[in-house]
Protein backbone atom coordinates (compact mmCIF):
# COMPACT_ATOMS: atom_id res chain seq x y z
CA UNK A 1 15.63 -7.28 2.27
CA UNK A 2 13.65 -4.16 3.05
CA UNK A 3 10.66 -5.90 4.83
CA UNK A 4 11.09 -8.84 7.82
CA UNK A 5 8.45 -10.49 9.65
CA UNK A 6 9.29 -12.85 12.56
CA UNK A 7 6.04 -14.30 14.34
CA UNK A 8 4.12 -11.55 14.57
CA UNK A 9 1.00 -11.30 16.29
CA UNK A 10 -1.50 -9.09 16.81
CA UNK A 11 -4.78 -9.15 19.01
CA UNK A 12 -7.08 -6.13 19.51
CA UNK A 13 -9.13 -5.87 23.27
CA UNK A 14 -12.82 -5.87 23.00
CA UNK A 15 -14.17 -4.75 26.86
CA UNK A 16 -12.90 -7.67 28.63
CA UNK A 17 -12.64 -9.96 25.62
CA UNK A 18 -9.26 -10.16 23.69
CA UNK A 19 -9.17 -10.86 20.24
CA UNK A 20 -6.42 -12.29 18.12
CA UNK A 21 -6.40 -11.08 14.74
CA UNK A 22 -3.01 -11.97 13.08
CA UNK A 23 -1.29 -15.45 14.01
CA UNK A 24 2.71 -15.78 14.35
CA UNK A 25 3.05 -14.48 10.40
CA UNK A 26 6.55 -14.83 9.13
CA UNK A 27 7.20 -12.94 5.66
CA UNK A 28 9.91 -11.49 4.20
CA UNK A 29 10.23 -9.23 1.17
CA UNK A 30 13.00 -8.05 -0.94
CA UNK A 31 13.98 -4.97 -1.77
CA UNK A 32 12.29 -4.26 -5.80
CA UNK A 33 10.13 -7.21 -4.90
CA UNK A 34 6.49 -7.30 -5.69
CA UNK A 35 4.19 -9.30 -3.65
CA UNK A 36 0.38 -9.74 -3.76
CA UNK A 37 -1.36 -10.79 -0.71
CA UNK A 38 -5.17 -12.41 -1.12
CA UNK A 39 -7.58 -13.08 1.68
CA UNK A 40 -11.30 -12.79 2.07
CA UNK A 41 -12.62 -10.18 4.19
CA UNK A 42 -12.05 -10.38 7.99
CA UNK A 43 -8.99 -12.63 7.46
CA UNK A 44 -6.53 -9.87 8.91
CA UNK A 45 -5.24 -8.63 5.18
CA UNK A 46 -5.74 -4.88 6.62
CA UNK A 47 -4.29 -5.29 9.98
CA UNK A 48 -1.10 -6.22 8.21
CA UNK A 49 -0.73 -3.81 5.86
CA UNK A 50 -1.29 -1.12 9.04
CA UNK A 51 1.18 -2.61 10.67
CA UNK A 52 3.65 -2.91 7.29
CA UNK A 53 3.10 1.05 7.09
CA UNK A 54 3.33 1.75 10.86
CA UNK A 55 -0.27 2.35 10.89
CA UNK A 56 -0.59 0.33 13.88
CA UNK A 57 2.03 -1.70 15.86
CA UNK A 58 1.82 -5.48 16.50
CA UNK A 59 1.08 -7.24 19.67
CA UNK A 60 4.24 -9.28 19.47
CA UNK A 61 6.74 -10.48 17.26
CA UNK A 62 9.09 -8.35 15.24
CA UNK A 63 8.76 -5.93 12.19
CA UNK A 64 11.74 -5.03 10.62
CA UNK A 65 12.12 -2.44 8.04
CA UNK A 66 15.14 -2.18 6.18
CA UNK A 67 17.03 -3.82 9.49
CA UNK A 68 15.18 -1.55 12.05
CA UNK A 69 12.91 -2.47 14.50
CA UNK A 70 10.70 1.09 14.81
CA UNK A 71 8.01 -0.86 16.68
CA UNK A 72 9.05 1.53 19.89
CA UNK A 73 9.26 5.26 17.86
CA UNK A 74 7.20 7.95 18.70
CA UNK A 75 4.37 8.95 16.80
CA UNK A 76 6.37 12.02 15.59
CA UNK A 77 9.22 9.30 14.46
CA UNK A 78 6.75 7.20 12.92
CA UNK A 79 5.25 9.98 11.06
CA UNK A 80 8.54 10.75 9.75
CA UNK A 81 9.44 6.84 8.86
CA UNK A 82 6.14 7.27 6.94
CA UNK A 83 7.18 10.00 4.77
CA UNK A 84 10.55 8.73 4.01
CA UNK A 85 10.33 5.33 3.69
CA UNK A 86 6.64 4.12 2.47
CA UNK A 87 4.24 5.33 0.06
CA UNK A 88 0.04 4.45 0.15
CA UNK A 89 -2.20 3.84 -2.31
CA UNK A 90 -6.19 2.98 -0.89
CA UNK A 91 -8.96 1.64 -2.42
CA UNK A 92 -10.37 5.29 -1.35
CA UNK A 93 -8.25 8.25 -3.10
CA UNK A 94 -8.29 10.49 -0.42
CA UNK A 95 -7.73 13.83 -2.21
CA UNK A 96 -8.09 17.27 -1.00
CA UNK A 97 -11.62 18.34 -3.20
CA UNK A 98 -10.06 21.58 -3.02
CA UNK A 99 -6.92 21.65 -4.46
CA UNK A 100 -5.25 20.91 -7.48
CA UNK A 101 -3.78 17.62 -8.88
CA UNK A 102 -0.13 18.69 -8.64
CA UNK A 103 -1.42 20.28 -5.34
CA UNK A 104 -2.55 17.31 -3.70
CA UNK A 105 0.92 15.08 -4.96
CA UNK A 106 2.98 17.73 -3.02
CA UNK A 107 1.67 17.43 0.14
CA UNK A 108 3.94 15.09 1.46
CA UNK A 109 7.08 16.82 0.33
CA UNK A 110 5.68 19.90 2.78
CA UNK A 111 6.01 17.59 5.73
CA UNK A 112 9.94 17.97 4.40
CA UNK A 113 9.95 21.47 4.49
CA UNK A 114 10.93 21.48 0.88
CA UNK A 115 9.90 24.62 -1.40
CA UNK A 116 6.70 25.32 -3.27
CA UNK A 117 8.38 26.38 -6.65
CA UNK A 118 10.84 22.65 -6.04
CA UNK A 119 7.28 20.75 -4.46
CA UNK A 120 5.79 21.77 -7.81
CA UNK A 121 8.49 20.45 -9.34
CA UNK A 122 8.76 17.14 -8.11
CA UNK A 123 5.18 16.83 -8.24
CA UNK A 124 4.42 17.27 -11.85
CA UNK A 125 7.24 14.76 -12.33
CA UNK A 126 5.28 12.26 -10.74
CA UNK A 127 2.27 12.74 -12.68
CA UNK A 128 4.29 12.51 -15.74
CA UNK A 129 4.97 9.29 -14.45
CA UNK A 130 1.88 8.17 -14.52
CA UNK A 131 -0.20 9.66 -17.21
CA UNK A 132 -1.42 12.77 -16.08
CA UNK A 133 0.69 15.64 -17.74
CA UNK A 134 -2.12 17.13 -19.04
CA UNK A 135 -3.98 16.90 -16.18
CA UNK A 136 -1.85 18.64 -13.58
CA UNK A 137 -3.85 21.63 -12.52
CA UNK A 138 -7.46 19.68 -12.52
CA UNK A 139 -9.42 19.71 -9.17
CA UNK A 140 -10.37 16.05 -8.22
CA UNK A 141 -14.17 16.94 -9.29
CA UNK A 142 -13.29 17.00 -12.74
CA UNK A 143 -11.34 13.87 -13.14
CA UNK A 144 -12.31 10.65 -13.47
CA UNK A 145 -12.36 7.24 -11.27
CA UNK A 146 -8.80 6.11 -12.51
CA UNK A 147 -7.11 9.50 -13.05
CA UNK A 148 -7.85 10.37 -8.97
CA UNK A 149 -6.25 6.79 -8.50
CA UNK A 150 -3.69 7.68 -10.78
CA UNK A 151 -3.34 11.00 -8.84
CA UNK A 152 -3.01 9.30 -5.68
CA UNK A 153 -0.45 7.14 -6.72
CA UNK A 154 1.63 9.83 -7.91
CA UNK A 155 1.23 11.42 -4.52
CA UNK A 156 2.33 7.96 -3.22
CA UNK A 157 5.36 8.10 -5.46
CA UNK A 158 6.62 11.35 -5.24
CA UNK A 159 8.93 11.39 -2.55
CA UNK A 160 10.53 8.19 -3.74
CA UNK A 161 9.21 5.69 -0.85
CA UNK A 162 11.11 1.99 -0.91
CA UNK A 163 8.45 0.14 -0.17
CA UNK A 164 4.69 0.93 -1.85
CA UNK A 165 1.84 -0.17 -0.10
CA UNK A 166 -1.91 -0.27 -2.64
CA UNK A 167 -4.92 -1.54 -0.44
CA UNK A 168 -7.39 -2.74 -2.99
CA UNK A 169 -5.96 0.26 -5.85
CA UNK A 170 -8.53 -1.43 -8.20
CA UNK A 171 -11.52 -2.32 -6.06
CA UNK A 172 -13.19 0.89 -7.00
CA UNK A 173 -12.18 1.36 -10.70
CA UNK A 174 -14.18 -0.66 -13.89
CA UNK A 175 -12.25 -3.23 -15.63
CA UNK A 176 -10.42 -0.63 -17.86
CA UNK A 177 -9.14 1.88 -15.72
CA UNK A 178 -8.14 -1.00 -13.37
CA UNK A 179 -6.05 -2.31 -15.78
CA UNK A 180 -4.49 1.06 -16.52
CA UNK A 181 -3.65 1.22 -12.79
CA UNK A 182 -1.67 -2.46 -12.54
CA UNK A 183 0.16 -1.17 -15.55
CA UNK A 184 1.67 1.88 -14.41
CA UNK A 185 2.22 -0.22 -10.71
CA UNK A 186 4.05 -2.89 -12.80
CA UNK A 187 5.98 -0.03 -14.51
CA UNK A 188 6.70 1.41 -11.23
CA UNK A 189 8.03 -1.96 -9.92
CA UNK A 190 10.77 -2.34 -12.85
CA UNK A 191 12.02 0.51 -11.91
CA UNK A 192 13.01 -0.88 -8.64
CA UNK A 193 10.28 -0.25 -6.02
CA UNK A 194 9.22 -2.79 -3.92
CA UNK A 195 5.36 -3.21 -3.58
CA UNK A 196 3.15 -5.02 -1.37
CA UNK A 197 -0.92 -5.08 -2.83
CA UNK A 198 -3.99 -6.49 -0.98
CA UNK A 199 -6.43 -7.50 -3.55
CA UNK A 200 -9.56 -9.99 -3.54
CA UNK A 201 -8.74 -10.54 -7.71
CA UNK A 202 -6.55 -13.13 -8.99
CA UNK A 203 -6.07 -11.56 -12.38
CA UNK A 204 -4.68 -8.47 -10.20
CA UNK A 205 -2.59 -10.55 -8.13
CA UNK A 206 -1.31 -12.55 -10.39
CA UNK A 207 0.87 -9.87 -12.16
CA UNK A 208 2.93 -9.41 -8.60
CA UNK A 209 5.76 -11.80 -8.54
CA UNK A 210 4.39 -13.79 -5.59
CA UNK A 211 1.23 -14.43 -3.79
CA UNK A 212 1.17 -14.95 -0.15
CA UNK A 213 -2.24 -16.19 1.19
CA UNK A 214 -4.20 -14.87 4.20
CA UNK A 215 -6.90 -16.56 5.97
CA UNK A 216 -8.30 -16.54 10.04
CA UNK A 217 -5.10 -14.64 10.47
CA UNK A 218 -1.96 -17.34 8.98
CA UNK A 219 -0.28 -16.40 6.12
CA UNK A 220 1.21 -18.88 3.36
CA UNK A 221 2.43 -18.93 0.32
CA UNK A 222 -0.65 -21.42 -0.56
CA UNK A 223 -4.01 -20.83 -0.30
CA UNK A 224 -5.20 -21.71 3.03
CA UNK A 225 -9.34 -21.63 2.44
CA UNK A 226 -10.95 -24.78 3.29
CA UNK A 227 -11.85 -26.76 0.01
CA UNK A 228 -15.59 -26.35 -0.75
CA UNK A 229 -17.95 -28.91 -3.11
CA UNK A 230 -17.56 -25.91 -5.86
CA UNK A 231 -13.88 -25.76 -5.76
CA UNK A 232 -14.12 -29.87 -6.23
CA UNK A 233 -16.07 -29.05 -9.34
């Protein structure tokens, strides 16, 4: 098991107000496991994935990754539990405008201290992974939509991460580029990493091997929205 939940909550302080955000979730996810989670907007979907990727730390409850409990690390230890355990993948690429392709997939192997001529390396490897060989020393400017997504997931990749986090990956792509994206994330999970993906889309969600629901802060593994006179339909 790489990820364990154990009623977790989390609440956020508003002047004098406090307010709860996430509600005693329980969730657990195998290592090589690929898990979807849907929810509408507000219902806590990105407070959990911070916490998942020690983004932000949880009111109460317990987070386990791998076994550990780093709910108590530094912010230097976190940053390192970061680069070595967890890669990222946003709706929002988040790519240096002026630097290269490969350049931009290396930059978490600097935080290792590893060499340029081996960063290069590794880096171009990635992007082989995922489509880009030809596109290794393009600036983000002259790619398009899916290839910076597909840029950014190689940067994701790169150092190996167990568990792969993807916040919306599609939410900014058109329908063909999106699907281009949940291919090479559905290769990537065969080959053993374990991913969990926020998405609004059922036909995105549906190619992870589970869906856990979100809504007003619970999680199931059924969808918890109120029925509505369309859904009756």
């Amino acid at each position: 098991m790489i990820v364990e939940i154990k009623d977790l909550c989390k609440d956020y302080v508003q002047g004098e107000q406090i307010v709860p955000v996430l509600h005693h979730i329980n969730m657990q996810v195998d290592e090589g496991e690929y898990v979807a989670i849907m929810g509408p907007s507000g219902s806590g979907k990105t407070t959990l994935m911070n916490i998942l990727g020690y983004l932000d730390v949880q009111t109460s409850g317990t987070y386990l990754l791998e076994g550990m409990d780093y709910s108590h690390a530094t912010d230097e230890e976190m940053a390192r539990i970061r680069n070595e355990y967890i890669g990222f993948v946003f709706q929002t690429y988040y790519l240096m405008q002026r630097q290269k392709a490969w350049e931009n997939v290396s930059l978490p192997l600097s935080f290792r201290g590893i060499p340029r001529k081996e960063r290069r390396e590794m880096a171009e490897e990635a992007l082989r992974r995922v489509g880009l060989e030809d596109r290794m020393d393009f600036y983000p400017r002259q790619l398009s939509g899916g290839q910076c997504q597909r840029v950014a997931i190689a940067r994701a990749i790169c150092t190996n991460p167990k568990l792969l986090l993807a916040d919306e990956p599609t939410g900014a792509l058109d329908s063909k580029s999106g699907l281009q994206i949940m291919e090479i994330f559905d290769s990537l999970n065969r080959d053993g990493v374990a991913i969990v993906m926020i998405t609004h889309e059922y036909s995105v969600a549906k190619r992870a091997s589970r869906i856990q629901y979100i809504y007003d802060g619970c999680i199931s593994d059924r969808d918890l929205r109120p029925r509505t006179e369309d859904d009756i339909k």
